[in-house]
Protein backbone atom coordinates (compact mmCIF):
# COMPACT_ATOMS: atom_id res chain seq x y z
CA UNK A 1 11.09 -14.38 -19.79
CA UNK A 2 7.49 -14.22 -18.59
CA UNK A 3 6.62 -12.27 -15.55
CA UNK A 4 3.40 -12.15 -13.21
CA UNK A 5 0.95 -9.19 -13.57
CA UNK A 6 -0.78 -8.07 -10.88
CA UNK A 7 -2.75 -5.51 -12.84
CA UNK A 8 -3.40 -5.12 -16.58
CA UNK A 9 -5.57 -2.01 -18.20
CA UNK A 10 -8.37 -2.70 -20.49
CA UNK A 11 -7.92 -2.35 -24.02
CA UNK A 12 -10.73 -0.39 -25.72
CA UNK A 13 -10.93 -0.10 -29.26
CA UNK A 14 -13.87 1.11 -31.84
CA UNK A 15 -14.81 -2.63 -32.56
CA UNK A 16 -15.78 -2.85 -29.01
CA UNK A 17 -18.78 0.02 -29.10
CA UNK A 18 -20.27 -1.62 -31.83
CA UNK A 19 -20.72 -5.28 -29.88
CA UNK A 20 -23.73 -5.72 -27.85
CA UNK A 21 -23.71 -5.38 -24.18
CA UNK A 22 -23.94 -9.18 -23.77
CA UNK A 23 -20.52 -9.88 -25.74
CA UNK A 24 -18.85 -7.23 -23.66
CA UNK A 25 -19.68 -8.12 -20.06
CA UNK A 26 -19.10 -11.48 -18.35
CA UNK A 27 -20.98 -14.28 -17.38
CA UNK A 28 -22.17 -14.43 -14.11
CA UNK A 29 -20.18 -17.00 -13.48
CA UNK A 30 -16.56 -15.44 -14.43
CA UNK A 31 -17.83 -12.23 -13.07
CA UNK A 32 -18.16 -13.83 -9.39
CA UNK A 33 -14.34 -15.60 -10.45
CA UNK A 34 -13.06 -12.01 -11.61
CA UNK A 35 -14.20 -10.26 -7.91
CA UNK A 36 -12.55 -13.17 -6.49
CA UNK A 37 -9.36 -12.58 -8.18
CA UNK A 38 -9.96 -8.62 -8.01
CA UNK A 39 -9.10 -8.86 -4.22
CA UNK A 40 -6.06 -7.91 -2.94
CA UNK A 41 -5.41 -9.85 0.07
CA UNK A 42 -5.25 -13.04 -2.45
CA UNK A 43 -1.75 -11.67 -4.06
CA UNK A 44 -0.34 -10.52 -0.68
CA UNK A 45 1.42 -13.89 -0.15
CA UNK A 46 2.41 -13.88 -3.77
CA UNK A 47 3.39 -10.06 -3.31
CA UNK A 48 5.23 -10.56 -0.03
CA UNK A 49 7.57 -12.79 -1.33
CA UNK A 50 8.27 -11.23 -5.15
């Protein structure tokens, strides 16, 4: 059964400290998308009626 997750921790690992900066932080693009999504008040419908 899937289920929806409203929040999910980042996963760190050694591998990540030795990419560059550029591999480990988004586009602008998906970071304007992932602020969008980051906001609260866009899961309260989906919340309210879980």
């Amino acid at each position: 059964m899937e289920m929806l997750r409203l929040a999910g921790g980042q996963v760190e690992s050694l591998f990540d400290d030795a990419l560059p900066v550029e591999v480990r932080e988004l586009p602008e693009d998906l970071a304007r998308l992932d602020a969008l999504l980051a906001d609260a008040a866009l899961f309260e419908p989906i919340s309210a009626a879980w």
